[in-house]
Protein backbone atom coordinates (compact mmCIF):
# COMPACT_ATOMS: atom_id res chain seq x y z
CA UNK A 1 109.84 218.80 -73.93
CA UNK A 2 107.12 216.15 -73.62
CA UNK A 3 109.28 213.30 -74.82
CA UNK A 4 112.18 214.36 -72.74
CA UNK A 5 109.75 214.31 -69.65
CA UNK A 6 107.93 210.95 -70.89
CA UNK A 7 111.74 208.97 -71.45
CA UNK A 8 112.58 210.49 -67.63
CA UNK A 9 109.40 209.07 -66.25
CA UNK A 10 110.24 205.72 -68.13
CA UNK A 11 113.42 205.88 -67.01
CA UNK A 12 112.39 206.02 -63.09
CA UNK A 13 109.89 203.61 -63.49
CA UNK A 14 112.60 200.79 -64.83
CA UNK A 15 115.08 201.95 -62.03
CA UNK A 16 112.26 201.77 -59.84
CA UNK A 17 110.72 198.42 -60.68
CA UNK A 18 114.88 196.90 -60.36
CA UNK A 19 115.55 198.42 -57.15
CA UNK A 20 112.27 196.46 -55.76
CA UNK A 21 113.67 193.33 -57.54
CA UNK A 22 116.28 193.60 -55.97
CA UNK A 23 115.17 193.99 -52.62
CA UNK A 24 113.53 190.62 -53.47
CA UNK A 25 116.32 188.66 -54.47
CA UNK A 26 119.82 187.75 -53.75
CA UNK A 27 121.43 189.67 -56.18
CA UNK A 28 124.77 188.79 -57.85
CA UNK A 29 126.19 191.75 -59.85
CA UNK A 30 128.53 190.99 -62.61
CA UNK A 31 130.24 193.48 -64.75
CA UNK A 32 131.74 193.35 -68.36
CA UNK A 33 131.83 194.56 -71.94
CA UNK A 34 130.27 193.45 -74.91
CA UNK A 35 131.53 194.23 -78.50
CA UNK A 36 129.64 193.26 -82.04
CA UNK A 37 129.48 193.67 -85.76
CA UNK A 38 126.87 193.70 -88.49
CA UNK A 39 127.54 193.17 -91.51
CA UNK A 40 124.35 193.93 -94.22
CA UNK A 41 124.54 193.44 -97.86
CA UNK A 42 121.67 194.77 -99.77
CA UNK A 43 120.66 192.66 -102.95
CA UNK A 44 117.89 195.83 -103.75
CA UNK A 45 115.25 197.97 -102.38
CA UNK A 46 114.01 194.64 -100.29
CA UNK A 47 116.11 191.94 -100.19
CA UNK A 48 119.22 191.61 -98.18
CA UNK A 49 121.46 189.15 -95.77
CA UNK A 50 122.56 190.01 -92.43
CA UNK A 51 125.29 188.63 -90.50
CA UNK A 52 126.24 189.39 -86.65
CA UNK A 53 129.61 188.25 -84.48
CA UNK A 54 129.21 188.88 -81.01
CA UNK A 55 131.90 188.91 -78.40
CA UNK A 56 130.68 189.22 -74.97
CA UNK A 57 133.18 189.27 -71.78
CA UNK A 58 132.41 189.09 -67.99
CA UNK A 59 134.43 190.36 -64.39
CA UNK A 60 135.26 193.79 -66.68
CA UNK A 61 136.53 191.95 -69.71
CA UNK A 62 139.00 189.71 -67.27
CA UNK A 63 136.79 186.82 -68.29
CA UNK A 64 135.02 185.49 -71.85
CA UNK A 65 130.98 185.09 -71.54
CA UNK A 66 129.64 184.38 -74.89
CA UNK A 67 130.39 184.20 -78.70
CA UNK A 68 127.87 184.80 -80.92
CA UNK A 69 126.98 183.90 -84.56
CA UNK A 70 123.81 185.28 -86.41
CA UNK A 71 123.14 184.90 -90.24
CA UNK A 72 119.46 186.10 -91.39
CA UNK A 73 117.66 187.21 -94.67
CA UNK A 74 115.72 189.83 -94.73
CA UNK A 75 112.61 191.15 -96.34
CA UNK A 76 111.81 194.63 -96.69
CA UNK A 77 108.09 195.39 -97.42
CA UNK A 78 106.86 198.68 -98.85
CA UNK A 79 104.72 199.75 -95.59
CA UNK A 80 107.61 199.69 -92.91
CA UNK A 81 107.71 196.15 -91.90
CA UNK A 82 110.38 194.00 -92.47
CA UNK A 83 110.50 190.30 -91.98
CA UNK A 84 113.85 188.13 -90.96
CA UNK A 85 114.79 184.57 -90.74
CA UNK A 86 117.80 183.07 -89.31
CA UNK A 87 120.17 180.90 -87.22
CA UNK A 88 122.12 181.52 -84.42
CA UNK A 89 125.54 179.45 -82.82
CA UNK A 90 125.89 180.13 -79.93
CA UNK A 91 129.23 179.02 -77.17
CA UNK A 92 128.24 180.02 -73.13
CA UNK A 93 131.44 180.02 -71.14
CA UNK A 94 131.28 179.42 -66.98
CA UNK A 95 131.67 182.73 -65.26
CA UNK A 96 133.65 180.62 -62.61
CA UNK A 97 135.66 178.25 -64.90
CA UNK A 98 138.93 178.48 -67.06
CA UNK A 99 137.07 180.38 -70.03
CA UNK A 100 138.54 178.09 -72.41
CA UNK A 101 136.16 175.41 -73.49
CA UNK A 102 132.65 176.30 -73.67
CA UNK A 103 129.98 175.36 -71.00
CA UNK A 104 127.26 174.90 -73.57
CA UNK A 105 126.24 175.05 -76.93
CA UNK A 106 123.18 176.35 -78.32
CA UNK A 107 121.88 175.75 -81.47
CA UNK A 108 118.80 178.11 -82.47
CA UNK A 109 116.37 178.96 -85.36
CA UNK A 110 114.15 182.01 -85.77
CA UNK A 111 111.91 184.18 -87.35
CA UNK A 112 110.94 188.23 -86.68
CA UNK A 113 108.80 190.52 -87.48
CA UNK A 114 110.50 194.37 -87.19
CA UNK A 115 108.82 197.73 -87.51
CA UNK A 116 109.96 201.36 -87.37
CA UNK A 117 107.47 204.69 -86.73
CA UNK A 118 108.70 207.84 -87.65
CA UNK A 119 107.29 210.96 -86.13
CA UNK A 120 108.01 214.33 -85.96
CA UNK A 121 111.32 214.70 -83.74
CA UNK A 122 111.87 210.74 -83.03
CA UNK A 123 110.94 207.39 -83.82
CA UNK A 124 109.87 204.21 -82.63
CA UNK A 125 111.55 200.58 -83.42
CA UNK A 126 109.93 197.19 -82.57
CA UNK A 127 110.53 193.89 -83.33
CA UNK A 128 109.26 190.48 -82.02
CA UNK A 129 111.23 186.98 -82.53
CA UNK A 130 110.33 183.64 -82.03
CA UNK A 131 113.05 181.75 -81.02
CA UNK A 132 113.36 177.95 -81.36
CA UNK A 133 116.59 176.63 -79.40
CA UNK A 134 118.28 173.24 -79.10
CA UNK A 135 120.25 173.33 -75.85
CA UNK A 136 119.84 170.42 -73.16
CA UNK A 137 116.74 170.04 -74.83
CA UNK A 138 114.32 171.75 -77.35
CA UNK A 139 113.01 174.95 -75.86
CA UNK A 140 111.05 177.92 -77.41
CA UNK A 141 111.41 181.74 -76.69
CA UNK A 142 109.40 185.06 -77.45
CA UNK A 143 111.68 188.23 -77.33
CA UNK A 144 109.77 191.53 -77.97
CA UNK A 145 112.02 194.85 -77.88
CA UNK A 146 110.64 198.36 -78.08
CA UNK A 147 113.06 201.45 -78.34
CA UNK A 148 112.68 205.13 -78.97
CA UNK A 149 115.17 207.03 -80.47
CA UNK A 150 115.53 210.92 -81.01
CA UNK A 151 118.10 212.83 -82.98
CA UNK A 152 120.36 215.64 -80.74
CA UNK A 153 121.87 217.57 -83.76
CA UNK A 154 125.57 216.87 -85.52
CA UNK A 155 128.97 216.54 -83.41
CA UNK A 156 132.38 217.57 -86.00
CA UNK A 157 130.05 216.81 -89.04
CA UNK A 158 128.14 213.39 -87.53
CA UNK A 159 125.01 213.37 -86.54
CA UNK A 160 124.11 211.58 -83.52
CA UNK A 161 121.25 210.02 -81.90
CA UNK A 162 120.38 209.36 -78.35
CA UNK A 163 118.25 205.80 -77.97
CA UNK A 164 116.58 203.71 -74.86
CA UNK A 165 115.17 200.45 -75.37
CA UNK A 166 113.72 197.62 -73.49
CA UNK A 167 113.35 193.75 -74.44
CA UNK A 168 111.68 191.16 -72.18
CA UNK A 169 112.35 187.14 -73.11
CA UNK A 170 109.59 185.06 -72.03
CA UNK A 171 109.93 181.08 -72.00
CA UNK A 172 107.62 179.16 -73.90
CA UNK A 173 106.27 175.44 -73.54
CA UNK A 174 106.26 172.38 -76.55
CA UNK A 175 102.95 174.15 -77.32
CA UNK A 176 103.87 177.62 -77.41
CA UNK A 177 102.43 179.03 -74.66
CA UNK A 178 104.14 181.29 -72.20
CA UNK A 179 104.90 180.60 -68.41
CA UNK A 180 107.88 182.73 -67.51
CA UNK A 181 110.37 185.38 -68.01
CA UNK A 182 113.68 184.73 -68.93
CA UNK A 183 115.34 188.11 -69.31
CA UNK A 184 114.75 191.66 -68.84
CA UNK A 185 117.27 194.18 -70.91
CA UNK A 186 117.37 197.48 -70.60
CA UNK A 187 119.77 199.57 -72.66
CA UNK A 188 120.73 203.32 -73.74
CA UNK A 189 123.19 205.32 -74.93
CA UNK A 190 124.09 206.83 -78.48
CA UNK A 191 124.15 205.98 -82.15
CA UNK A 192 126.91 207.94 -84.49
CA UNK A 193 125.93 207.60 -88.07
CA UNK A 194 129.89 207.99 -89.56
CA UNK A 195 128.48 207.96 -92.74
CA UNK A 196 125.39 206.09 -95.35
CA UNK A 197 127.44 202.57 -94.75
CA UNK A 198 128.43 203.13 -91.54
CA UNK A 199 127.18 203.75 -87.79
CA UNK A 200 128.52 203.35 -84.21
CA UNK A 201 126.28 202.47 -81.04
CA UNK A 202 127.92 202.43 -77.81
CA UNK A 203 125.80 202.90 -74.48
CA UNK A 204 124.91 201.00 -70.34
CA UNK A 205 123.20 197.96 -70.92
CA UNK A 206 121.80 196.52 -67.55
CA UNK A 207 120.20 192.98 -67.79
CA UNK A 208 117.96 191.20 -65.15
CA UNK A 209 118.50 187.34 -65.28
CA UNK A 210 116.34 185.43 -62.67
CA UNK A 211 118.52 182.47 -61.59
CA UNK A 212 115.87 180.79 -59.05
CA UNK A 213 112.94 181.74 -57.25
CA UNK A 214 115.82 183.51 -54.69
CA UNK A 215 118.49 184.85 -56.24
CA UNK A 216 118.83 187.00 -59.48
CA UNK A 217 121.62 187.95 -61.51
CA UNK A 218 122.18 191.70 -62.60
CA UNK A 219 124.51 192.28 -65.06
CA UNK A 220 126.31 196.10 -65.80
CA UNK A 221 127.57 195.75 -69.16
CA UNK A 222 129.34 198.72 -71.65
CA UNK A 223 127.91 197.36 -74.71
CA UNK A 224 129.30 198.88 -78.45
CA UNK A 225 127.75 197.96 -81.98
CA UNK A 226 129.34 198.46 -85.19
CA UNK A 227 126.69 198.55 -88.31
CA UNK A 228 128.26 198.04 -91.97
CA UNK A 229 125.75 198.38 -94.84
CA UNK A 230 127.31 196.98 -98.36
């Protein structure tokens, strides 16, 4: 009962603090779905690859937003904590344009750092990544996401999870230190574990994406995940 009353107040406080936002802001709502797939292949007990394709659509679908490639490998250590390194290609497409050739290409490396608590009746999942991004320029980026998850029992044989999480960006100078936010995502819904190798995610994902010191963008998005383990 106390974590159902503690993810309602956490809830109200993030609707709370984006209704102000937007009360601030010229706000330009854009709605769409995004769709991706992970693929993991476990080597053993700690090592493993991981590799993610991303397809994200804008104007509900009618128009292509991003494409998405993500290799990492993982480490698994024995106290919880797992440690990734990767690369990501990335193509942006115009909102406004054809959707045909991208708008621009980013190149980006990047490390994390990911940790899960268990306790009794949910758990906790964080991870923070360093981002370092070739795109009109070098740029760094600190992304920090914190979720709770909590099991609701088994639907026709498949047990299913309900999940909120929230992950800020925040833009870093040449010298690493931090002088804005980027991003704000917030995002819930429901994981499906089909089976040991397989698990489906599907849920609202609302993002806050500060365009100038006027005008914001809020996106409504109807995001899915599908999670293969080898």
């Amino acid at each position: 009962m106390k974590l159902k009353i503690t993810s309602i107040s956490i809830l109200t406080i993030l609707f709370t603090l984006t209704t102000l936002k937007a009360q601030e802001y010229d706000i330009n709502n854009n709605f769409g779905f995004w769709n991706e797939i992970f693929i993991t292949k476990k080597f053993d007990s700690k090592w493993s690859t991981t590799n993610e394709f991303h397809f994200r659509s804008g104007k509900f679908a009618a128009q292509r937003d991003q494409i998405l490639i993500r290799p990492s490998l993982n480490y698994q250590f024995n106290n919880g904590i797992k440690f990734s390194s990767g690369y990501t290609y990335i193509e942006n497409y115009n909102y406004e344009g054809s959707g045909r050739a991208p708008k621009a290409v980013e190149n980006n490396m990047w490390e994390q750092i990911s940790y899960r608590i268990p306790f009794k009746g949910f758990s906790v999942f964080q991870w923070i990544r360093l981002e370092h991004r070739w795109t009109n320029g070098f740029k760094n980026r600190f992304r920090y996401r914190f979720e709770v998850s909590k099991p609701l029992g088994e639907v026709f044989n498949t047990p299913i999870s309900a999940f909120v999480l929230n992950e800020l960006f925040i833009v870093h100078n040449k010298k690493l230190r931090p002088f804005s936010v980027n991003q704000n995502w917030v995002y819930m819904g429901f994981d499906f574990n089909l089976n040991k190798n397989l698990r489906l995610r599907t849920g609202y994902h609302n993002i806050y994406l500060p365009s100038s010191l006027t005008s914001a963008e809020n996106r409504h998005i109807w995001e899915t995940f599908l999670f293969i383990t080898l």
